[in-house]
PDB file of N, CA and C in Angstrom:
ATOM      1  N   UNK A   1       0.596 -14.319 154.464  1.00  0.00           N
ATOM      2  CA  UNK A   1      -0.762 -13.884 154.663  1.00  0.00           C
ATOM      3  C   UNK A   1      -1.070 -12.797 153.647  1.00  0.00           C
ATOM      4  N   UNK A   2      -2.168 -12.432 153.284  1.00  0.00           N
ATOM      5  CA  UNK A   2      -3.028 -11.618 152.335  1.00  0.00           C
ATOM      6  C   UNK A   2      -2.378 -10.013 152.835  1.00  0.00           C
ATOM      7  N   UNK A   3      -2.211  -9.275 151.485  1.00  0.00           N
ATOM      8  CA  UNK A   3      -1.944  -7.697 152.424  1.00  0.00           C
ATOM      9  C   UNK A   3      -2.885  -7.098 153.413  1.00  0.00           C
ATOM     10  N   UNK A   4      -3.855  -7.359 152.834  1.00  0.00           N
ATOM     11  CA  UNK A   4      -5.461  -6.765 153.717  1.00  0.00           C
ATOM     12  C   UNK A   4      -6.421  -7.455 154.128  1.00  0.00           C
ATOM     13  N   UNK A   5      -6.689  -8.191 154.967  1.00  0.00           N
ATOM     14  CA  UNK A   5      -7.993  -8.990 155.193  1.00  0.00           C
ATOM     15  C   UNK A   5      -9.396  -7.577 156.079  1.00  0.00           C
ATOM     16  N   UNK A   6     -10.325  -8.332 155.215  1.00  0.00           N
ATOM     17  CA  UNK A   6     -11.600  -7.344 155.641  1.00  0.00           C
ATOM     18  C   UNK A   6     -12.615  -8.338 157.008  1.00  0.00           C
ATOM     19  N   UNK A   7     -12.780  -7.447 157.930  1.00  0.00           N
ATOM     20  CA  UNK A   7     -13.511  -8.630 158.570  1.00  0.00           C
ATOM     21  C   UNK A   7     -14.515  -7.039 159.128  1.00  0.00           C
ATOM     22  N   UNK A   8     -16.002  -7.765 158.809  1.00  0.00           N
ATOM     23  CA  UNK A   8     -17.210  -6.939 158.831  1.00  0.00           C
ATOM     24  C   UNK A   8     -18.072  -7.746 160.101  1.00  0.00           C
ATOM     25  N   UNK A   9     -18.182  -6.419 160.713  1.00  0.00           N
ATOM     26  CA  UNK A   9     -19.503  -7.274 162.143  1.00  0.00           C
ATOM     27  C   UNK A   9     -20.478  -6.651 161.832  1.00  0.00           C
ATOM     28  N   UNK A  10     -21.802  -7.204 161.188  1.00  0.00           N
ATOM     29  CA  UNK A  10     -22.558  -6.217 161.436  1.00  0.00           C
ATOM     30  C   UNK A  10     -23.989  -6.719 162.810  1.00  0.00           C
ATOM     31  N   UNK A  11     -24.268  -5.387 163.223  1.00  0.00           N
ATOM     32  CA  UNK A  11     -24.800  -5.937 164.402  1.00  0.00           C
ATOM     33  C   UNK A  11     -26.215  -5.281 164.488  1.00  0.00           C
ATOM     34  N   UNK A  12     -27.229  -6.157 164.050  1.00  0.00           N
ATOM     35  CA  UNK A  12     -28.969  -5.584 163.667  1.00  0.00           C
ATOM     36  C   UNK A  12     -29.943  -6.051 164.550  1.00  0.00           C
ATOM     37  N   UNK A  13     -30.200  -4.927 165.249  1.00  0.00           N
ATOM     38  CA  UNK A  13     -31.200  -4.998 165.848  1.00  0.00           C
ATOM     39  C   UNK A  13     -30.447  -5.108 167.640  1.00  0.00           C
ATOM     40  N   UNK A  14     -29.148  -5.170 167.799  1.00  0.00           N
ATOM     41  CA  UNK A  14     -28.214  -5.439 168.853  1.00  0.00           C
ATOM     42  C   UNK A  14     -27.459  -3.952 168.824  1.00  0.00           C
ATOM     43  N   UNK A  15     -27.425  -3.744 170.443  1.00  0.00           N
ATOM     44  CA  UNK A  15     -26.507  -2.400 170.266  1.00  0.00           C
ATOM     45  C   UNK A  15     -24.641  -3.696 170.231  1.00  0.00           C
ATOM     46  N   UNK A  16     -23.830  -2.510 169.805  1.00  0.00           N
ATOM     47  CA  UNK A  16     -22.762  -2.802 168.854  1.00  0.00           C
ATOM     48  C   UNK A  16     -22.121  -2.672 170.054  1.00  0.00           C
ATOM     49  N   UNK A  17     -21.554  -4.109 170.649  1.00  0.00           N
ATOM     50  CA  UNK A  17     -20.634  -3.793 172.526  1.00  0.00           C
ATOM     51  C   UNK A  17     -19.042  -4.195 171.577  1.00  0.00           C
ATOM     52  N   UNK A  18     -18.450  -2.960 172.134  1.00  0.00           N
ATOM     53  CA  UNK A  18     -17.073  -2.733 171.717  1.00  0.00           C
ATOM     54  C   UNK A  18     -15.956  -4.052 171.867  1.00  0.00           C
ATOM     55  N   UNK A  19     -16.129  -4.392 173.540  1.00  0.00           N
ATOM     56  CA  UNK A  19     -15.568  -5.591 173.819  1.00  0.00           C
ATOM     57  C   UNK A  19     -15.753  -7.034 172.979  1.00  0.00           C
ATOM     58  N   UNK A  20     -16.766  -7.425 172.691  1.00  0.00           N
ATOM     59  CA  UNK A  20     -17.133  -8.704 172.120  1.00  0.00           C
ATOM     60  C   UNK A  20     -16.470  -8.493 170.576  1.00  0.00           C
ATOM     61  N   UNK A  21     -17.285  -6.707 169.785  1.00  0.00           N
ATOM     62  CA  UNK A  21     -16.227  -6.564 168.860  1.00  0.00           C
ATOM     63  C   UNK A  21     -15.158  -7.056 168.461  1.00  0.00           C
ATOM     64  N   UNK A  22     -14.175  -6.681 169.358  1.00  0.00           N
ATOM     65  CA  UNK A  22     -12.786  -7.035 169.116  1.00  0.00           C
ATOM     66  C   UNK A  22     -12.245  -8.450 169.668  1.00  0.00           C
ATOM     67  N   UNK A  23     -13.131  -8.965 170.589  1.00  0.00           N
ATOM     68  CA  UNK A  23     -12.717 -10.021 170.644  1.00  0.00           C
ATOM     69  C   UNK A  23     -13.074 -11.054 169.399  1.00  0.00           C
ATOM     70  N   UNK A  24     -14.487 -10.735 168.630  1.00  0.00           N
ATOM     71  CA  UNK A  24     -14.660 -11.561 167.161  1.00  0.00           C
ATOM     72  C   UNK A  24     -13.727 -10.861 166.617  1.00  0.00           C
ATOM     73  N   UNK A  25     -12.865  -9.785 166.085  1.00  0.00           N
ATOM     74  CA  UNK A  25     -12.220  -9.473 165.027  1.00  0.00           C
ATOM     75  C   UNK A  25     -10.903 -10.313 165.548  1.00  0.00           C
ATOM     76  N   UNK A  26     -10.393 -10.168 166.690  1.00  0.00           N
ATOM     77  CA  UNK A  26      -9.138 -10.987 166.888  1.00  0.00           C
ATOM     78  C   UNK A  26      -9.373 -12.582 166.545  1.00  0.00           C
ATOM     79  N   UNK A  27     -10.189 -12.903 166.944  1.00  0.00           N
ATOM     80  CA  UNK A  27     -10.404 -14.502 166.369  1.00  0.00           C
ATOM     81  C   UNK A  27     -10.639 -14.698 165.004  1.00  0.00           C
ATOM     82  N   UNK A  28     -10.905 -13.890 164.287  1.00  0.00           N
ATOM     83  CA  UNK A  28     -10.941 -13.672 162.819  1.00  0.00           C
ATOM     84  C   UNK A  28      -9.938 -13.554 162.367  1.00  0.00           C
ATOM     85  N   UNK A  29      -9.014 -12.969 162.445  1.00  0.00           N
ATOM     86  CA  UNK A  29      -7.567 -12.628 162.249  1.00  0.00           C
ATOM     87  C   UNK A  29      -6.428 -13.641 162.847  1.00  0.00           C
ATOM     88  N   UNK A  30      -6.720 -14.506 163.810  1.00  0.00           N
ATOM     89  CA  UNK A  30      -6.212 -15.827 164.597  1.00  0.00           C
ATOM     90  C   UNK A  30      -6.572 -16.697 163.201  1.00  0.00           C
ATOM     91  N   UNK A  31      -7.945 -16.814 162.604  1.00  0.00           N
ATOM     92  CA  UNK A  31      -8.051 -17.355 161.422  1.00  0.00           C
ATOM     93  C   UNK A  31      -7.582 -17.588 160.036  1.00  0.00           C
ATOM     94  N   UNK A  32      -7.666 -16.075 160.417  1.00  0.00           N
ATOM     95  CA  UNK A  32      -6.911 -15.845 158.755  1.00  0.00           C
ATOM     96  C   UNK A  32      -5.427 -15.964 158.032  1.00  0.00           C
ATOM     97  N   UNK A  33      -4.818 -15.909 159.933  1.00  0.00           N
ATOM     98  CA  UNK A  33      -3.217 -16.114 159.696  1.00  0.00           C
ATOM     99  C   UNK A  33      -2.991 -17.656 159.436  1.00  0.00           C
ATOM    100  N   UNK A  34      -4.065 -18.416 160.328  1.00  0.00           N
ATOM    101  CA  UNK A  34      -3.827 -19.702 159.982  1.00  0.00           C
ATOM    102  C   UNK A  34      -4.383 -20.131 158.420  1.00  0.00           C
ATOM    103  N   UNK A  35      -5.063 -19.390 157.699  1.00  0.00           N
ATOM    104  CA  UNK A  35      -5.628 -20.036 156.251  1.00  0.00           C
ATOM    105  C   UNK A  35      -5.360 -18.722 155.459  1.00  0.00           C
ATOM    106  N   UNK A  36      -4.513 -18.582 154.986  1.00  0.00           N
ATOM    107  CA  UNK A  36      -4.082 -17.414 154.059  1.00  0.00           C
ATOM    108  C   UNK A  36      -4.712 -17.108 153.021  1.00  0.00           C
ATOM    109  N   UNK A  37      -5.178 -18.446 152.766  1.00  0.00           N
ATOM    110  CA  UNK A  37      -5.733 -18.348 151.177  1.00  0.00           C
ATOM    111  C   UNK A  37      -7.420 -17.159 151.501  1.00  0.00           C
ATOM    112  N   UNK A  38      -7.363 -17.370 152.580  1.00  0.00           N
ATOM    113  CA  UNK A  38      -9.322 -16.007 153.053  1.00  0.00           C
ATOM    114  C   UNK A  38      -8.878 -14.392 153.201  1.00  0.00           C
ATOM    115  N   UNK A  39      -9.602 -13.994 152.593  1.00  0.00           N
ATOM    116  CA  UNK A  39      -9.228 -12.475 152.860  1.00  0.00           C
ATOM    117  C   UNK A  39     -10.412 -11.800 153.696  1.00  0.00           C
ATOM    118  N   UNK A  40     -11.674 -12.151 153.036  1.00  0.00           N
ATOM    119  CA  UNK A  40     -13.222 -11.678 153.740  1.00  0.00           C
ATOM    120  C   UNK A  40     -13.980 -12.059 154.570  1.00  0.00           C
ATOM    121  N   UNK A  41     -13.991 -11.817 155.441  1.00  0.00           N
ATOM    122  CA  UNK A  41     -14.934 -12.329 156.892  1.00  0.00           C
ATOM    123  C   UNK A  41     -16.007 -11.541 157.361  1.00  0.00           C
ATOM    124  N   UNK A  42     -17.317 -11.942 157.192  1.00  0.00           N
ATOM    125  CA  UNK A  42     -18.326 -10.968 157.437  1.00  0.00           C
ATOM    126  C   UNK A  42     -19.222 -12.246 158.864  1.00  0.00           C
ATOM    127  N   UNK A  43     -19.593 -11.501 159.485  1.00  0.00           N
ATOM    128  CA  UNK A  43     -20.240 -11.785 160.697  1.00  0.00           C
ATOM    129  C   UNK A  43     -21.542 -11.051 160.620  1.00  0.00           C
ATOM    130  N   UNK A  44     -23.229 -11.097 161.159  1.00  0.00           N
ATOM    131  CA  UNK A  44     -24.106 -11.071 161.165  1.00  0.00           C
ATOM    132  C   UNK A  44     -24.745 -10.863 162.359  1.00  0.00           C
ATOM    133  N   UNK A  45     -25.221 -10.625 163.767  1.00  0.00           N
ATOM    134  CA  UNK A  45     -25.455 -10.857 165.001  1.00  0.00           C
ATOM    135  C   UNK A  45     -26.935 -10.122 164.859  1.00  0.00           C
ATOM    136  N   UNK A  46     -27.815 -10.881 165.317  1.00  0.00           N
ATOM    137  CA  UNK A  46     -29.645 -10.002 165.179  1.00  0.00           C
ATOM    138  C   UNK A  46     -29.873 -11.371 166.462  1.00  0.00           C
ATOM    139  N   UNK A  47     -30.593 -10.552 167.208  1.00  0.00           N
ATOM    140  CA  UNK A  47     -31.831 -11.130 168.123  1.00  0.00           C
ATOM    141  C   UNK A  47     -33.127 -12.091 167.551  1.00  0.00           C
ATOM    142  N   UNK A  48     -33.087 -13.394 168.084  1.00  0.00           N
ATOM    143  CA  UNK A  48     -33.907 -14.289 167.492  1.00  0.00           C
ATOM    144  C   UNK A  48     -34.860 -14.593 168.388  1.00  0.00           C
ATOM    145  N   UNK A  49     -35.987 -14.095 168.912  1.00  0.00           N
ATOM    146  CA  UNK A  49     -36.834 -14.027 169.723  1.00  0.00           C
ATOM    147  C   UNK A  49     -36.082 -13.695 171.349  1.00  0.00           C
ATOM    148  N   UNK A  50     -35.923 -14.455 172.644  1.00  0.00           N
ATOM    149  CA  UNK A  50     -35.350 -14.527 173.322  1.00  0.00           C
ATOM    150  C   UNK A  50     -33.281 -14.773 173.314  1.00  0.00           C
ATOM    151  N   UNK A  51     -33.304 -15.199 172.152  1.00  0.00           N
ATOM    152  CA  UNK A  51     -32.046 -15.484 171.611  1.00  0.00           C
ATOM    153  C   UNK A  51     -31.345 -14.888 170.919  1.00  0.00           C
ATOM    154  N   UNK A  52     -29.972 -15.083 170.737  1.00  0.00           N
ATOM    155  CA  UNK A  52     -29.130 -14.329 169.613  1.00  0.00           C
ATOM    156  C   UNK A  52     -29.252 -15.747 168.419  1.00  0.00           C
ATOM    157  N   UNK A  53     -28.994 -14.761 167.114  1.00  0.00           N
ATOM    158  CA  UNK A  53     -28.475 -16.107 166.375  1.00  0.00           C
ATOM    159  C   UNK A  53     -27.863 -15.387 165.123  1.00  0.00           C
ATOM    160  N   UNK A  54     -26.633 -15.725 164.647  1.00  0.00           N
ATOM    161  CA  UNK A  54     -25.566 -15.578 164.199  1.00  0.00           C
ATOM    162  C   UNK A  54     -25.223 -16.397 162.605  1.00  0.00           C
ATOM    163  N   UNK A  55     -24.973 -15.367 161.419  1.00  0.00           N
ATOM    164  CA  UNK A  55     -24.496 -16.051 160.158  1.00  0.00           C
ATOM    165  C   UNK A  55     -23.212 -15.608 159.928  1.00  0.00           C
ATOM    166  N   UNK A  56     -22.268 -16.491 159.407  1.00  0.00           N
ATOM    167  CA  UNK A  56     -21.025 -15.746 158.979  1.00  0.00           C
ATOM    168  C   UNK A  56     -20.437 -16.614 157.570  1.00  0.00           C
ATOM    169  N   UNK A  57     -19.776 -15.483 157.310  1.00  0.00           N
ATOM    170  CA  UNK A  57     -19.250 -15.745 155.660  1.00  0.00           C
ATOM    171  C   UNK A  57     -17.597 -15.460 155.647  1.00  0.00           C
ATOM    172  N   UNK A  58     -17.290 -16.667 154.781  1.00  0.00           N
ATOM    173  CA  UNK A  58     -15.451 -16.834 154.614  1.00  0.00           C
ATOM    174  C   UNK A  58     -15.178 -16.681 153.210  1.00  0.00           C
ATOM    175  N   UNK A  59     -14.582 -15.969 152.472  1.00  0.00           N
ATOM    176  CA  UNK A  59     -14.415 -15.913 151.133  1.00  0.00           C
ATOM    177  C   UNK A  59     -12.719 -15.676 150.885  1.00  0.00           C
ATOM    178  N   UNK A  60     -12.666 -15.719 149.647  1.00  0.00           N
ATOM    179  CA  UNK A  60     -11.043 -15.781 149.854  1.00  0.00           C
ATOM    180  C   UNK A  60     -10.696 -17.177 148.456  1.00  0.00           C
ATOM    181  N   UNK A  61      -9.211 -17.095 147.847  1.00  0.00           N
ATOM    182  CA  UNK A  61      -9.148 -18.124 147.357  1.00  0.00           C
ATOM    183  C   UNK A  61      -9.583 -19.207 146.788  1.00  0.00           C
ATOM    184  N   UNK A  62     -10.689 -19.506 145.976  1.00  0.00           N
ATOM    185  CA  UNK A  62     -10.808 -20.867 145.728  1.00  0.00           C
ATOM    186  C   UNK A  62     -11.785 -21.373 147.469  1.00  0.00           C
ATOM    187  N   UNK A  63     -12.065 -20.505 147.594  1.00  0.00           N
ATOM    188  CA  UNK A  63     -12.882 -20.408 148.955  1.00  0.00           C
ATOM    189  C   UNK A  63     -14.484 -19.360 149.058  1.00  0.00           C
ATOM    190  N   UNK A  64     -15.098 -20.183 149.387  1.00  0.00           N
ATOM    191  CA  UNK A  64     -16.584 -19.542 150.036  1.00  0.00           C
ATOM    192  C   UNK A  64     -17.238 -20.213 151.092  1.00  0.00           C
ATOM    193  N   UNK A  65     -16.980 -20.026 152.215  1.00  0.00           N
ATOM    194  CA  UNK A  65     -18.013 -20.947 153.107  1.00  0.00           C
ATOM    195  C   UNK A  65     -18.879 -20.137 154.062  1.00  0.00           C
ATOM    196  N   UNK A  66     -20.129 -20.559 154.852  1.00  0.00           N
ATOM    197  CA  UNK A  66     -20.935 -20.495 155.237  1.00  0.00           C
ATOM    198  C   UNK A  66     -21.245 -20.760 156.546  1.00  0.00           C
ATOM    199  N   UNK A  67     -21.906 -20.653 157.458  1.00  0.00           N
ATOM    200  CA  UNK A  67     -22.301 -21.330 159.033  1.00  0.00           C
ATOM    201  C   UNK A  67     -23.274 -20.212 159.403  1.00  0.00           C
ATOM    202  N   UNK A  68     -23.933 -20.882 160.774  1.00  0.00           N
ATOM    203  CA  UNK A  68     -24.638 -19.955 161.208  1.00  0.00           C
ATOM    204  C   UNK A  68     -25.171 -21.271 162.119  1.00  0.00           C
ATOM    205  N   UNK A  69     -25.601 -20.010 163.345  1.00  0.00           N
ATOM    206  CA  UNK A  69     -25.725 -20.833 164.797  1.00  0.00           C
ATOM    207  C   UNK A  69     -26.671 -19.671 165.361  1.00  0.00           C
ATOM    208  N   UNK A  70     -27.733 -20.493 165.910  1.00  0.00           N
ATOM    209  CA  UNK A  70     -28.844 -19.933 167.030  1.00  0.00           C
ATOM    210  C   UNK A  70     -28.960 -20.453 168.465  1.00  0.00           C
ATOM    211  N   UNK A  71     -29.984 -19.992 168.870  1.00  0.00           N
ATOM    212  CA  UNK A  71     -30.216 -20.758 170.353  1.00  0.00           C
ATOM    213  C   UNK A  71     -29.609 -20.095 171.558  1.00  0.00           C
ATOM    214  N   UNK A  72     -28.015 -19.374 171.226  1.00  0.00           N
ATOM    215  CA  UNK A  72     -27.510 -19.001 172.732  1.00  0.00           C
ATOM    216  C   UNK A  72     -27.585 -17.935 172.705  1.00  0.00           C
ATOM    217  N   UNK A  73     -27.771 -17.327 174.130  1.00  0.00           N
ATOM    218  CA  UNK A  73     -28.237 -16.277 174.961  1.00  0.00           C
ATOM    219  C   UNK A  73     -27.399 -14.965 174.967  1.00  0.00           C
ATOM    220  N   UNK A  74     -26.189 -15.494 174.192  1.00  0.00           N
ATOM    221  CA  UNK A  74     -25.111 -13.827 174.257  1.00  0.00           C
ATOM    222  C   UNK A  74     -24.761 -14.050 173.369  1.00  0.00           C
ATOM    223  N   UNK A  75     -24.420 -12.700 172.322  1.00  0.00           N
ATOM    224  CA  UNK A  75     -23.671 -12.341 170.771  1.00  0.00           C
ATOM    225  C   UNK A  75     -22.150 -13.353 170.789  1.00  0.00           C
ATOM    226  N   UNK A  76     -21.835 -13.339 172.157  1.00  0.00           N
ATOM    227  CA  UNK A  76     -20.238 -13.625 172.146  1.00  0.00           C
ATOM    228  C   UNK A  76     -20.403 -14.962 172.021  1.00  0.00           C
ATOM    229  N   UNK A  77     -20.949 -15.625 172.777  1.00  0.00           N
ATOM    230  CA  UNK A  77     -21.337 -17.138 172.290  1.00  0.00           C
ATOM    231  C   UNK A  77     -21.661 -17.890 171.100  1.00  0.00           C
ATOM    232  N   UNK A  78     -22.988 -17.159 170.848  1.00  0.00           N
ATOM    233  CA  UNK A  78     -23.364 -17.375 169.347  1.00  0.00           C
ATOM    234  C   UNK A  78     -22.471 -17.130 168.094  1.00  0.00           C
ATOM    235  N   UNK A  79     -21.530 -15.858 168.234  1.00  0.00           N
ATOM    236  CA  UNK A  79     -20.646 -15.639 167.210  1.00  0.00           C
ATOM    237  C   UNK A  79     -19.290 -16.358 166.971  1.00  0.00           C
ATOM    238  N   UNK A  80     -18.676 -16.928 168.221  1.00  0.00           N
ATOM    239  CA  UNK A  80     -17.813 -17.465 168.521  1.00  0.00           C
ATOM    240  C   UNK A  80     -18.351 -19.223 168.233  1.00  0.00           C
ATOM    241  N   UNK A  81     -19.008 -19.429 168.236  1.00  0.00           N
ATOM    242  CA  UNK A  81     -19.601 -21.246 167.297  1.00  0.00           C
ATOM    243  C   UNK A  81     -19.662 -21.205 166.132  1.00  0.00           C
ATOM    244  N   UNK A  82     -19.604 -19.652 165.701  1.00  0.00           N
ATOM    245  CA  UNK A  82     -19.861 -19.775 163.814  1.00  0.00           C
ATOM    246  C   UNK A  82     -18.401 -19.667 163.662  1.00  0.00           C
ATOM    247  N   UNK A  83     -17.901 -18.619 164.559  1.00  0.00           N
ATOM    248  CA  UNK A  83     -16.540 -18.814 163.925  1.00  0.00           C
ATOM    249  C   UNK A  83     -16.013 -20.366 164.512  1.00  0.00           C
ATOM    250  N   UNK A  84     -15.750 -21.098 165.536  1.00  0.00           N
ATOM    251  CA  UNK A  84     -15.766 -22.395 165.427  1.00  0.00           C
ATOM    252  C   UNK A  84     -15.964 -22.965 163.978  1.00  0.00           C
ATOM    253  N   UNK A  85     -17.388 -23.062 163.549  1.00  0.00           N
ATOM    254  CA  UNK A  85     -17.890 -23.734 162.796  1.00  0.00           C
ATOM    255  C   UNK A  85     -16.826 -23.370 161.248  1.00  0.00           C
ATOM    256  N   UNK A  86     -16.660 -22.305 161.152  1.00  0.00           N
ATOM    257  CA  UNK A  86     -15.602 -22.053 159.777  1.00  0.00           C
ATOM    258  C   UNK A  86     -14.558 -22.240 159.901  1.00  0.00           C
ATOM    259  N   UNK A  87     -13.774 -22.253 161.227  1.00  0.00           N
ATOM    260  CA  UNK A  87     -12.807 -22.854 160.830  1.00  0.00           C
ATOM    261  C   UNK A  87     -12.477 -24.368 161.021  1.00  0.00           C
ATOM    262  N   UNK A  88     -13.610 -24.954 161.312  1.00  0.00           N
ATOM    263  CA  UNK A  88     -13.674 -25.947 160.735  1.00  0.00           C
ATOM    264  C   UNK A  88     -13.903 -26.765 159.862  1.00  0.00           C
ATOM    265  N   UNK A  89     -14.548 -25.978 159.151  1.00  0.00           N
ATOM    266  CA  UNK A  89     -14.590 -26.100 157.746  1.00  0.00           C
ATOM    267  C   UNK A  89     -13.794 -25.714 156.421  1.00  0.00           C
ATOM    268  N   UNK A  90     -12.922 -24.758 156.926  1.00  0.00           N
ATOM    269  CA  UNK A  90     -11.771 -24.415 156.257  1.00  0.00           C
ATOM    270  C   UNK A  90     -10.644 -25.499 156.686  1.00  0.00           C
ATOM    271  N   UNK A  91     -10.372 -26.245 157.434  1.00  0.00           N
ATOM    272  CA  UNK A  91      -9.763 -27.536 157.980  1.00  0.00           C
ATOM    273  C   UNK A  91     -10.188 -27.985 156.736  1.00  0.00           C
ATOM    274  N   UNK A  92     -11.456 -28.835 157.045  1.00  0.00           N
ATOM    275  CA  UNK A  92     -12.004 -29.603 156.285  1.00  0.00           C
ATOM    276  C   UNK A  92     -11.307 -29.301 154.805  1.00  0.00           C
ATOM    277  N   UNK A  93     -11.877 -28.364 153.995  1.00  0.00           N
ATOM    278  CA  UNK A  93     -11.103 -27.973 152.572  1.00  0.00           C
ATOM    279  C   UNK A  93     -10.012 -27.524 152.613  1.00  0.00           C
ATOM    280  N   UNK A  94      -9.189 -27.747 153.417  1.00  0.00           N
ATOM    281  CA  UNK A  94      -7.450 -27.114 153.141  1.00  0.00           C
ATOM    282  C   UNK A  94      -6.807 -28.982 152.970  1.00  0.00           C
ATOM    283  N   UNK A  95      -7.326 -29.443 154.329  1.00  0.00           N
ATOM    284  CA  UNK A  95      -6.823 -30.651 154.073  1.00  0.00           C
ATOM    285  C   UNK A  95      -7.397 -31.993 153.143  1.00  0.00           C
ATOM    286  N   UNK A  96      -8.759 -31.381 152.537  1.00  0.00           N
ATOM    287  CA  UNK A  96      -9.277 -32.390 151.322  1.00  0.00           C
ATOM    288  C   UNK A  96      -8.084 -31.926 150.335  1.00  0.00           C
ATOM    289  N   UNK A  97      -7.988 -30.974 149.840  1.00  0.00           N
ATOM    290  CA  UNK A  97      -6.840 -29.677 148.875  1.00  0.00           C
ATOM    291  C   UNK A  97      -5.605 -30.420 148.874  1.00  0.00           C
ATOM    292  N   UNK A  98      -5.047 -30.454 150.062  1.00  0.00           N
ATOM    293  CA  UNK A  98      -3.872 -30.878 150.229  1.00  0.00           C
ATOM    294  C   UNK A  98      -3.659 -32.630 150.486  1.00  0.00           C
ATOM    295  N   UNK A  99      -4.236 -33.510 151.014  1.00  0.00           N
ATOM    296  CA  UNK A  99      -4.308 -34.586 150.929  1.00  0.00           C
ATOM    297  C   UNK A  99      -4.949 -35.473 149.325  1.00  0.00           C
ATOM    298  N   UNK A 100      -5.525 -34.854 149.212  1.00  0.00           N
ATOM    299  CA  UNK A 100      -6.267 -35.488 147.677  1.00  0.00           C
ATOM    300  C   UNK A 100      -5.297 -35.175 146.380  1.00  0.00           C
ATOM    301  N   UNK A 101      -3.778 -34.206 146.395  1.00  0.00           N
ATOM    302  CA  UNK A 101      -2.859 -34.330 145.781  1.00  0.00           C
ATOM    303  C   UNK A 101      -1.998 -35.440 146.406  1.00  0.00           C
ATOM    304  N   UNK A 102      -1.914 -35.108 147.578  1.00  0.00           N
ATOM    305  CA  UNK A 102      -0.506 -36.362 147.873  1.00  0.00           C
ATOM    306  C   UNK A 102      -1.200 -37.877 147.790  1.00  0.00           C
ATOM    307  N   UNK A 103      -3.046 -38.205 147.689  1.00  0.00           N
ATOM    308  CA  UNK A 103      -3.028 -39.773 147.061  1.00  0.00           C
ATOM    309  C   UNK A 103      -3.081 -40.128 145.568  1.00  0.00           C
ATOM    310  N   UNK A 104      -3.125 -38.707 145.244  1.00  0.00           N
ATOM    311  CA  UNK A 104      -3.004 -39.086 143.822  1.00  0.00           C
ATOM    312  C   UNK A 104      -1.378 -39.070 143.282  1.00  0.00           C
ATOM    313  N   UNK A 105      -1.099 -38.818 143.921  1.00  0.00           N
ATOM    314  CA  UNK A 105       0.519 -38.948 143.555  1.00  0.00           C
ATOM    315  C   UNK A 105       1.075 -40.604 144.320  1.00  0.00           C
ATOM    316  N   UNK A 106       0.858 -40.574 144.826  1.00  0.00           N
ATOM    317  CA  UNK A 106       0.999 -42.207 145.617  1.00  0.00           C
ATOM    318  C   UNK A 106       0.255 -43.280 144.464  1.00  0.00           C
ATOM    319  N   UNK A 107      -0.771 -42.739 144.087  1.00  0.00           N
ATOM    320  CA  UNK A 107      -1.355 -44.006 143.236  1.00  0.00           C
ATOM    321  C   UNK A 107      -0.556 -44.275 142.323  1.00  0.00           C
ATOM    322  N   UNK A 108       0.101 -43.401 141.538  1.00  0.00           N
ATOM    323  CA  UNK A 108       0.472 -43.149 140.037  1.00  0.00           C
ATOM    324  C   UNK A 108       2.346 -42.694 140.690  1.00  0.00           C
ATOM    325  N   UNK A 109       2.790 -43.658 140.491  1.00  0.00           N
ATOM    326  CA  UNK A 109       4.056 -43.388 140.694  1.00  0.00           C
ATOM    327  C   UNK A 109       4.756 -42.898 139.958  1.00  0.00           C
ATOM    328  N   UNK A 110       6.524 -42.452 139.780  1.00  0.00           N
ATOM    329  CA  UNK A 110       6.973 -42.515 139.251  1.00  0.00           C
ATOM    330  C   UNK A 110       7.749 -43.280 138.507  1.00  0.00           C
ATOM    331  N   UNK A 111       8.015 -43.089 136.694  1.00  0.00           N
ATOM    332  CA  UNK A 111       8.337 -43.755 136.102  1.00  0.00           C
ATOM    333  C   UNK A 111      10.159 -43.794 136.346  1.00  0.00           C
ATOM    334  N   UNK A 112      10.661 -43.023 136.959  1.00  0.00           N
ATOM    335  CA  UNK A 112      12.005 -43.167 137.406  1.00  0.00           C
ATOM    336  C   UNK A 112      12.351 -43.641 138.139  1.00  0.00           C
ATOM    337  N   UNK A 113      11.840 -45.284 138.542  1.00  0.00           N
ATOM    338  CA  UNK A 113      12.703 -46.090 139.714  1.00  0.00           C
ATOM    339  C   UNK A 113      13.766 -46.939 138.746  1.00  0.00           C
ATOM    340  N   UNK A 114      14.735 -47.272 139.935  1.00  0.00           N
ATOM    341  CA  UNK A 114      15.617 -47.842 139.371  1.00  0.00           C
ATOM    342  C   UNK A 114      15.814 -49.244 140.190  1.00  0.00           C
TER     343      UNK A 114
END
């Protein structure tokens, strides 16, 4: 894993509840151990009329991704689908990364059979 990963909540227009805090930074860090190649995690939380709605950012490695989710009624909800949403998308590009070498190596064999 990375020496330092940064993970930023910022919380506008929402007072800043300690608990939910740390429960997004631990799931951020549940993340990051699983995808090494991310170091930066920034989170977003603002009130969308009656609603929360939530952007977050993954950077890191040969990495930048994106999400963002509205509609539900608590920060912890809403923030917890974006993070869903990235690491599913870091799935997505770890295993395009890693599978799209091993078919190109399958296509193109080696010239050392015997």
């Amino acid at each position: 894993m990375t020496a330092e990963i940064n993970i930023l909540i910022h919380w506008k227009g929402l007072e800043n509840d300690p608990e939910v805090h740390d429960h997004l930074q631990t799931r951020c860090l549940h993340v990051a151990s699983e995808f090494p190649e991310t170091d930066h995690y920034e989170l977003s939380i603002e009130p969308s009329g009656r609603d929360v709605k939530c952007h977050g950012h993954v950077n890191g490695k040969q990495t930048q991704l994106a999400a963002h989710a509205d509609g539900l009624p608590t920060p912890r909800q809403v923030a917890d689908s974006v993070i869903d949403k990235l690491e599913r998308e870091l799935r997505r590009e770890h295993d395009k990364r890693i599978f799209s070498q091993r078919r190109k190596a399958q296509r193109y064999p080696s010239k050392r059979q015997a």
